[in-house]
C-alpha atoms as a PDB file:
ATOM      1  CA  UNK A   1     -18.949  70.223   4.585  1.00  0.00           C
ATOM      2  CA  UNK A   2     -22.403  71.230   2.953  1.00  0.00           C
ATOM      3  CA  UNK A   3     -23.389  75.125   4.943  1.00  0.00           C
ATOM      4  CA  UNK A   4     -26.982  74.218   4.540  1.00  0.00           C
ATOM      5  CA  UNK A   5     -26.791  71.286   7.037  1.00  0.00           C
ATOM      6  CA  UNK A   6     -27.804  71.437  10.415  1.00  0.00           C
ATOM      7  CA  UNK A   7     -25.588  70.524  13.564  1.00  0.00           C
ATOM      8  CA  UNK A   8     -28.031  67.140  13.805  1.00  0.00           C
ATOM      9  CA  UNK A   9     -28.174  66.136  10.511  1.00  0.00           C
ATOM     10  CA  UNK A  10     -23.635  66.443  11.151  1.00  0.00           C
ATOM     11  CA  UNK A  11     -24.069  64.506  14.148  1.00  0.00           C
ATOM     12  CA  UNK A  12     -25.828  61.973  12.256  1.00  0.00           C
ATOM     13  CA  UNK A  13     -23.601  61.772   9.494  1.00  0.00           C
ATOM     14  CA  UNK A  14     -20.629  61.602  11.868  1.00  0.00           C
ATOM     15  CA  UNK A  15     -22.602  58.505  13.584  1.00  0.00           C
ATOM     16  CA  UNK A  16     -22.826  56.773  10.511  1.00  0.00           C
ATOM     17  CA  UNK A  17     -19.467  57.390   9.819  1.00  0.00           C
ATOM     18  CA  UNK A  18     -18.372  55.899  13.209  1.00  0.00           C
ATOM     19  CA  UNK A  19     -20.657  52.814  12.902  1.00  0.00           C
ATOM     20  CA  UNK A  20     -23.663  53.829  14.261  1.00  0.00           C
ATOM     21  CA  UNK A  21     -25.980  52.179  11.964  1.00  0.00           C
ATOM     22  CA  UNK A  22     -25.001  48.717  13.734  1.00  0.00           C
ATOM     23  CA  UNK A  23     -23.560  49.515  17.261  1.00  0.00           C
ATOM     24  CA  UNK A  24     -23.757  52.165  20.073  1.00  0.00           C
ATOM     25  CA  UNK A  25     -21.271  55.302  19.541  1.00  0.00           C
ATOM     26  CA  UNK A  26     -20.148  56.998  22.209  1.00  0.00           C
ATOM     27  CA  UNK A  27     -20.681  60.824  22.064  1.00  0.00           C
ATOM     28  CA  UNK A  28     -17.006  61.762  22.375  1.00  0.00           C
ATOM     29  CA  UNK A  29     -16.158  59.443  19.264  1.00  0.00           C
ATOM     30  CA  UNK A  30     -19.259  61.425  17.554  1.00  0.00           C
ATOM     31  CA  UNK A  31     -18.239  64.575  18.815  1.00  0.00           C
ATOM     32  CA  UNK A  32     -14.950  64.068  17.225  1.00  0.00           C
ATOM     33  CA  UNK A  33     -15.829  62.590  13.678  1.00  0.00           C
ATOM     34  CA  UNK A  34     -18.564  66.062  13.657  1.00  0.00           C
ATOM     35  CA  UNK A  35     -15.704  68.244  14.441  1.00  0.00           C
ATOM     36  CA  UNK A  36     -13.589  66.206  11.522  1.00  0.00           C
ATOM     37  CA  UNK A  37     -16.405  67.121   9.185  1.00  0.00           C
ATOM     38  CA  UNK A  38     -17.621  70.764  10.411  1.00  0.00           C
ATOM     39  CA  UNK A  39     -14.292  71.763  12.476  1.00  0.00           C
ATOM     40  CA  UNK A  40     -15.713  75.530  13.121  1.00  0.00           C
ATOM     41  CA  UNK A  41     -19.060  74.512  14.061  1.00  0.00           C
ATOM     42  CA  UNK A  42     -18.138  71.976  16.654  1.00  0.00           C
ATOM     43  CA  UNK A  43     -14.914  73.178  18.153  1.00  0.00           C
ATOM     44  CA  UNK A  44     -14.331  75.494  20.854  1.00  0.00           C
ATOM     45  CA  UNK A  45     -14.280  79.067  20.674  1.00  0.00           C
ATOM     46  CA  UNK A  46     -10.948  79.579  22.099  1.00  0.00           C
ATOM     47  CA  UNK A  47      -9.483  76.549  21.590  1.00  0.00           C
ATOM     48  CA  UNK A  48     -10.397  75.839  17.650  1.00  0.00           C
ATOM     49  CA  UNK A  49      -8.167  72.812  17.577  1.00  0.00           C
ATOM     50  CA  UNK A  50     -10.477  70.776  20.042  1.00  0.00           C
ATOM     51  CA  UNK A  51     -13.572  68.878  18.911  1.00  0.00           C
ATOM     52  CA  UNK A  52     -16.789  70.417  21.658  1.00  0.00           C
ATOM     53  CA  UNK A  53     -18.430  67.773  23.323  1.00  0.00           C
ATOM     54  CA  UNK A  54     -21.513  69.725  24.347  1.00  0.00           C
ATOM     55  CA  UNK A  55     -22.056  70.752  20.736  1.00  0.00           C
ATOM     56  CA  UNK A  56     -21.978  67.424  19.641  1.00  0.00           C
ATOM     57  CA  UNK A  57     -24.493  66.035  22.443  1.00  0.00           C
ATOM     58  CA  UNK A  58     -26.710  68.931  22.091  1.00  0.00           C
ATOM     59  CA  UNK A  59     -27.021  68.069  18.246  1.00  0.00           C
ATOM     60  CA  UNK A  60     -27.363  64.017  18.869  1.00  0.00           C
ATOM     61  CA  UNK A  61     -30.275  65.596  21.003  1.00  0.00           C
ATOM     62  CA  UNK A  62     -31.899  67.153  18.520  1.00  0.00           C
ATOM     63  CA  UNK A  63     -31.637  64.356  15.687  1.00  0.00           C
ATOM     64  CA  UNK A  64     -33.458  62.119  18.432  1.00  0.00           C
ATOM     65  CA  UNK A  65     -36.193  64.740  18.634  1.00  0.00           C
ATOM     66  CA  UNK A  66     -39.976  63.342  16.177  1.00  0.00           C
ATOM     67  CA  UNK A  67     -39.316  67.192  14.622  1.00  0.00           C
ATOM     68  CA  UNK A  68     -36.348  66.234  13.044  1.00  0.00           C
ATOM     69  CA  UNK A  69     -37.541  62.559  11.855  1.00  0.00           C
ATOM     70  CA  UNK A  70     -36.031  60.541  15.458  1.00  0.00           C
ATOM     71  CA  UNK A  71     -32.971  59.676  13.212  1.00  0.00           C
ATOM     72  CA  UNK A  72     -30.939  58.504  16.712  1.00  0.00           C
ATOM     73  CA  UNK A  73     -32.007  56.826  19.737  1.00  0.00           C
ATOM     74  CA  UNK A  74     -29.494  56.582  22.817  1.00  0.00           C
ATOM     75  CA  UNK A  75     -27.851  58.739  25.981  1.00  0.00           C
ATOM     76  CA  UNK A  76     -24.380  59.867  26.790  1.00  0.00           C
ATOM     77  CA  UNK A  77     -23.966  56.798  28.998  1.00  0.00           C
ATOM     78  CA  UNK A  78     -25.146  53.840  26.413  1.00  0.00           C
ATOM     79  CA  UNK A  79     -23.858  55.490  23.592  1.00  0.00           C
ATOM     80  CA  UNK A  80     -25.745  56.464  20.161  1.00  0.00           C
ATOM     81  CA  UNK A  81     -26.949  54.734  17.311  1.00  0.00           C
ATOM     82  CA  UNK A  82     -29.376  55.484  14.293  1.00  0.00           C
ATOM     83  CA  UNK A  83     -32.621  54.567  14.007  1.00  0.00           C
ATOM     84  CA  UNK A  84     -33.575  52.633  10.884  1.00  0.00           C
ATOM     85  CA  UNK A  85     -35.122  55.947  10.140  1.00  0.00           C
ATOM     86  CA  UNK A  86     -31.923  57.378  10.290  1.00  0.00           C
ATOM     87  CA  UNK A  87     -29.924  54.794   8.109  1.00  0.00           C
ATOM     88  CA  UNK A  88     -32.255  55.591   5.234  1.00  0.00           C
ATOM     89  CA  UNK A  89     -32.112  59.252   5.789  1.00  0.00           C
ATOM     90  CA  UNK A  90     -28.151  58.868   5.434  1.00  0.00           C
ATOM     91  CA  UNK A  91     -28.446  56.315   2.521  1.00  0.00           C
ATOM     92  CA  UNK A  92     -31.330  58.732   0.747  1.00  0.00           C
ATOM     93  CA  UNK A  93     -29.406  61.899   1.591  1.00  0.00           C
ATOM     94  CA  UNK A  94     -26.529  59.858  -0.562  1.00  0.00           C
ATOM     95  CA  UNK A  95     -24.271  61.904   2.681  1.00  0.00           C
ATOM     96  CA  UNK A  96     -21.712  58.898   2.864  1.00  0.00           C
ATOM     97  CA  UNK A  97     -20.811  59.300  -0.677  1.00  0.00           C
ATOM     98  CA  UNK A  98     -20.969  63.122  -0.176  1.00  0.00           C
ATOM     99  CA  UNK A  99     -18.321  62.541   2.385  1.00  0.00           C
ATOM    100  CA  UNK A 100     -15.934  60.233   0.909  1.00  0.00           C
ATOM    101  CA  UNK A 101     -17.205  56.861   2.612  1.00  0.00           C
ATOM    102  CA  UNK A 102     -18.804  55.134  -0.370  1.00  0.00           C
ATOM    103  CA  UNK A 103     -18.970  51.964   1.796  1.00  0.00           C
ATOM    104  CA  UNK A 104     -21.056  51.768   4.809  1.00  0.00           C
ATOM    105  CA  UNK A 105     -19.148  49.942   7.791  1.00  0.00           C
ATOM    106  CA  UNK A 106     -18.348  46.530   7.786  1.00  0.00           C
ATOM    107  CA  UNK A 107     -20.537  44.244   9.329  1.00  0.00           C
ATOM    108  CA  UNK A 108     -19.433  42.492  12.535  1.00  0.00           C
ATOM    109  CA  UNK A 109     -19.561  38.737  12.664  1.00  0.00           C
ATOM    110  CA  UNK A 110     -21.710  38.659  15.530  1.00  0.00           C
ATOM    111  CA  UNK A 111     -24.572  40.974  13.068  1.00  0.00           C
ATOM    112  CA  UNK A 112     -23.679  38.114  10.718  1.00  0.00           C
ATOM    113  CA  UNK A 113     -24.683  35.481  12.698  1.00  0.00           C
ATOM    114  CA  UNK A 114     -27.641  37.232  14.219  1.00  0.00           C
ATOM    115  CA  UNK A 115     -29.524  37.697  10.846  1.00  0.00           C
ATOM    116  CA  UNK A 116     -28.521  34.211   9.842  1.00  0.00           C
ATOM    117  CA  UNK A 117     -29.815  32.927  12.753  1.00  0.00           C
ATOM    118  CA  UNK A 118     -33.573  34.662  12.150  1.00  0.00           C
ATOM    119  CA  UNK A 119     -33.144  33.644   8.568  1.00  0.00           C
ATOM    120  CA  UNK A 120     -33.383  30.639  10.183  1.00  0.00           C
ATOM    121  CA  UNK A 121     -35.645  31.072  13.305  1.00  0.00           C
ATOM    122  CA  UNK A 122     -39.597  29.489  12.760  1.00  0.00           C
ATOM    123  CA  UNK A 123     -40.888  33.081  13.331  1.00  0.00           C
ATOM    124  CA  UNK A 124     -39.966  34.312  10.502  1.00  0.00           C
ATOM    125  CA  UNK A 125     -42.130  31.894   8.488  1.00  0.00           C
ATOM    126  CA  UNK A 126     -44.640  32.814  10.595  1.00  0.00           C
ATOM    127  CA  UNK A 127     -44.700  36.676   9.247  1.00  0.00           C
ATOM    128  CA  UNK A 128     -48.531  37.877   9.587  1.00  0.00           C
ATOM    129  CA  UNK A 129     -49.794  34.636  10.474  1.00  0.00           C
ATOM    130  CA  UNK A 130     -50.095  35.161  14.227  1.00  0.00           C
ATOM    131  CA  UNK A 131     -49.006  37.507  16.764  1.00  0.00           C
ATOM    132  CA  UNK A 132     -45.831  35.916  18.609  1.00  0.00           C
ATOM    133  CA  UNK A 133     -45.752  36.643  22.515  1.00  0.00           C
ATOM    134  CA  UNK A 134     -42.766  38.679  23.672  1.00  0.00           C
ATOM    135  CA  UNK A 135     -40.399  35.894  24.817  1.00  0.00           C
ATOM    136  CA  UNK A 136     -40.467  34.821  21.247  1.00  0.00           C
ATOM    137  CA  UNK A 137     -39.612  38.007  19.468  1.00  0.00           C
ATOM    138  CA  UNK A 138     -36.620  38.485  22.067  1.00  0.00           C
ATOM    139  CA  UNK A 139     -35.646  34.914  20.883  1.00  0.00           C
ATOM    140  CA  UNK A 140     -35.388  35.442  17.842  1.00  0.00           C
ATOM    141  CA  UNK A 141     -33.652  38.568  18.395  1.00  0.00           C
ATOM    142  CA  UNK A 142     -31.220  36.382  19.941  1.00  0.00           C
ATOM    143  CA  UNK A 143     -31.837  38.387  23.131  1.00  0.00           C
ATOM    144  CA  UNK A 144     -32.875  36.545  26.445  1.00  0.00           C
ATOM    145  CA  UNK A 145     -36.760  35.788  27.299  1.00  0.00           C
ATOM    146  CA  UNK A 146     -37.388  37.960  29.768  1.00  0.00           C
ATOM    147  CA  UNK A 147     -35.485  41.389  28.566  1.00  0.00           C
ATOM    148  CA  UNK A 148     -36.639  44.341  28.846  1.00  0.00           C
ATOM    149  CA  UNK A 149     -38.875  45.710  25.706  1.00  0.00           C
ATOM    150  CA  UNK A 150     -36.623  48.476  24.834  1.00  0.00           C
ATOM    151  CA  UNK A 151     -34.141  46.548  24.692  1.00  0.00           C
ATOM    152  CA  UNK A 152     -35.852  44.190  22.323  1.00  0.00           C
ATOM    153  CA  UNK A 153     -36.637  47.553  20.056  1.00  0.00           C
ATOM    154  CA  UNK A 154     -33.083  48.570  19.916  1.00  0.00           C
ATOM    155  CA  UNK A 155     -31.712  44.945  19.174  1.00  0.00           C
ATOM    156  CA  UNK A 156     -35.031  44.679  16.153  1.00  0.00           C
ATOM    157  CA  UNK A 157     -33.510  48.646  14.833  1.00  0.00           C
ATOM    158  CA  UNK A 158     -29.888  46.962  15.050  1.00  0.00           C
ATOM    159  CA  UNK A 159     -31.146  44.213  12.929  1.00  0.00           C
ATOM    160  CA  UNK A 160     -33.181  46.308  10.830  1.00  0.00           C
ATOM    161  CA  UNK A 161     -30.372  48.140  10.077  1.00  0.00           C
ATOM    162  CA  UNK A 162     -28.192  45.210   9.053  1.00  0.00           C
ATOM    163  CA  UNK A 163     -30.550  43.668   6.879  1.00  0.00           C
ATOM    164  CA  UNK A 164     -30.592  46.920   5.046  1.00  0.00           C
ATOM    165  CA  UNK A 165     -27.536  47.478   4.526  1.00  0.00           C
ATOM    166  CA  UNK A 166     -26.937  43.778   2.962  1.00  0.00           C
ATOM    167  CA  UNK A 167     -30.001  44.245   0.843  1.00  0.00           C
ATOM    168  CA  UNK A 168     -32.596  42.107   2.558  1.00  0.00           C
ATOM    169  CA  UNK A 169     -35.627  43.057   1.837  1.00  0.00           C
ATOM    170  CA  UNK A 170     -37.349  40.051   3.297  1.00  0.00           C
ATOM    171  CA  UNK A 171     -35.406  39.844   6.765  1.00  0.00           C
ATOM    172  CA  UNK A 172     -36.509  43.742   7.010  1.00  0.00           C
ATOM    173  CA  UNK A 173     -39.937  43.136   6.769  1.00  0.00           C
ATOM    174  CA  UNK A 174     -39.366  40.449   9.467  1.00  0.00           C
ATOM    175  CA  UNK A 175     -37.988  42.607  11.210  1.00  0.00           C
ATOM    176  CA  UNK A 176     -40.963  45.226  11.232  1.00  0.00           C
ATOM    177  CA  UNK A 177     -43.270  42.828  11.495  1.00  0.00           C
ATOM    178  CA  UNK A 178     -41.665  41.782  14.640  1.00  0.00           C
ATOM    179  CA  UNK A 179     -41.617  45.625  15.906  1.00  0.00           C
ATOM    180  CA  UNK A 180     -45.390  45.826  14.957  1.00  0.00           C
ATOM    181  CA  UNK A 181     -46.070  42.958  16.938  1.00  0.00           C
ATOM    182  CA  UNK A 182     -43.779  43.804  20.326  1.00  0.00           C
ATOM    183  CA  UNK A 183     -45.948  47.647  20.577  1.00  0.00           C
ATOM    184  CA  UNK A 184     -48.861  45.481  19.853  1.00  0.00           C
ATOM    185  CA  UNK A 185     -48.723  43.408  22.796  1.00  0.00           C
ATOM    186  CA  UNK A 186     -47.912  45.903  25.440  1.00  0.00           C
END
């Protein structure tokens, strides 16, 4: 592993690595792919042969913070995840091929159906034309009317995130359209 990286920029590494880019992590599986990749920098001091949690959540911390780009959004309890921001950081860093993961990771059939369903949702036709009221963007999301707003912003970066890494151009400026529009109505 590179010397010159930081403990976040690890942790985000080790997210992608562990699927992060499309679903919550949990910070022990992160802690242990970081410890994989930097094994002196994220194990314990007396006990070098286990991976250190609090290193690892410390780190996922600090890639979340705006000083260091808000490449991850989550908590120990929901898990992790990148943030588009942090998917292009990893794919402009070229860090997965750095690391011997050429591939990013699979996409699930759910993802799948979820961008093929707002490929096919009337919204996206609609892209700049109006502003859509927040029960439609968390349809097309496929998320219920009424949820919550952040959790229409993480399903939109889980999206986002998908549609980048099958090369859709079009279905991610959906999706940030989409984005612009939720902060715009609240």
């Amino acid at each position: 592993m590179n010397s010159r990286l930081a403990n976040w920029e690890i942790v985000v590494l080790a997210l992608h690595q562990a699927g992060g880019a499309l679903t919550p992590v949990q910070t022990e599986d992160v802690a242990v792919r970081a410890w994989k990749l930097a094994p002196q920098r994220f194990s314990w001091r007396n006990y070098p042969e286990y991976p250190d949690l609090d290193t690892a959540r410390v780190a996922l911390t600090d890639a979340q913070k705006e000083k260091n780009g808000r490449l991850v959004q989550g908590d120990k309890r929901g898990g992790w995840s990148l943030t588009p921001a942090g998917l292009t950081w990893v794919q402009q860093e070229g860090a997965s091929a750095a690391l011997g993961s050429s591939h990013p990771p699979s996409l699930r059939v759910e993802l799948t159906r979820d961008l093929e369903r707002l490929r096919e949702h009337p919204l996206r036709a609609a892209v700049r034309r109006r502003n859509p009221e927040p029960y439609e963007i968390a349809d097309a999301v496929g998320l219920v009317a009424d949820a919550p707003t952040r959790a229409v912003e993480a399903r939109i970066d889980q999206l986002e995130n998908a549609s980048e890494l099958v090369q859709d151009a079009e279905l991610t400026e959906v999706l940030r359209w989409l984005r612009q529009s939720l902060r715009a109505g609240h």
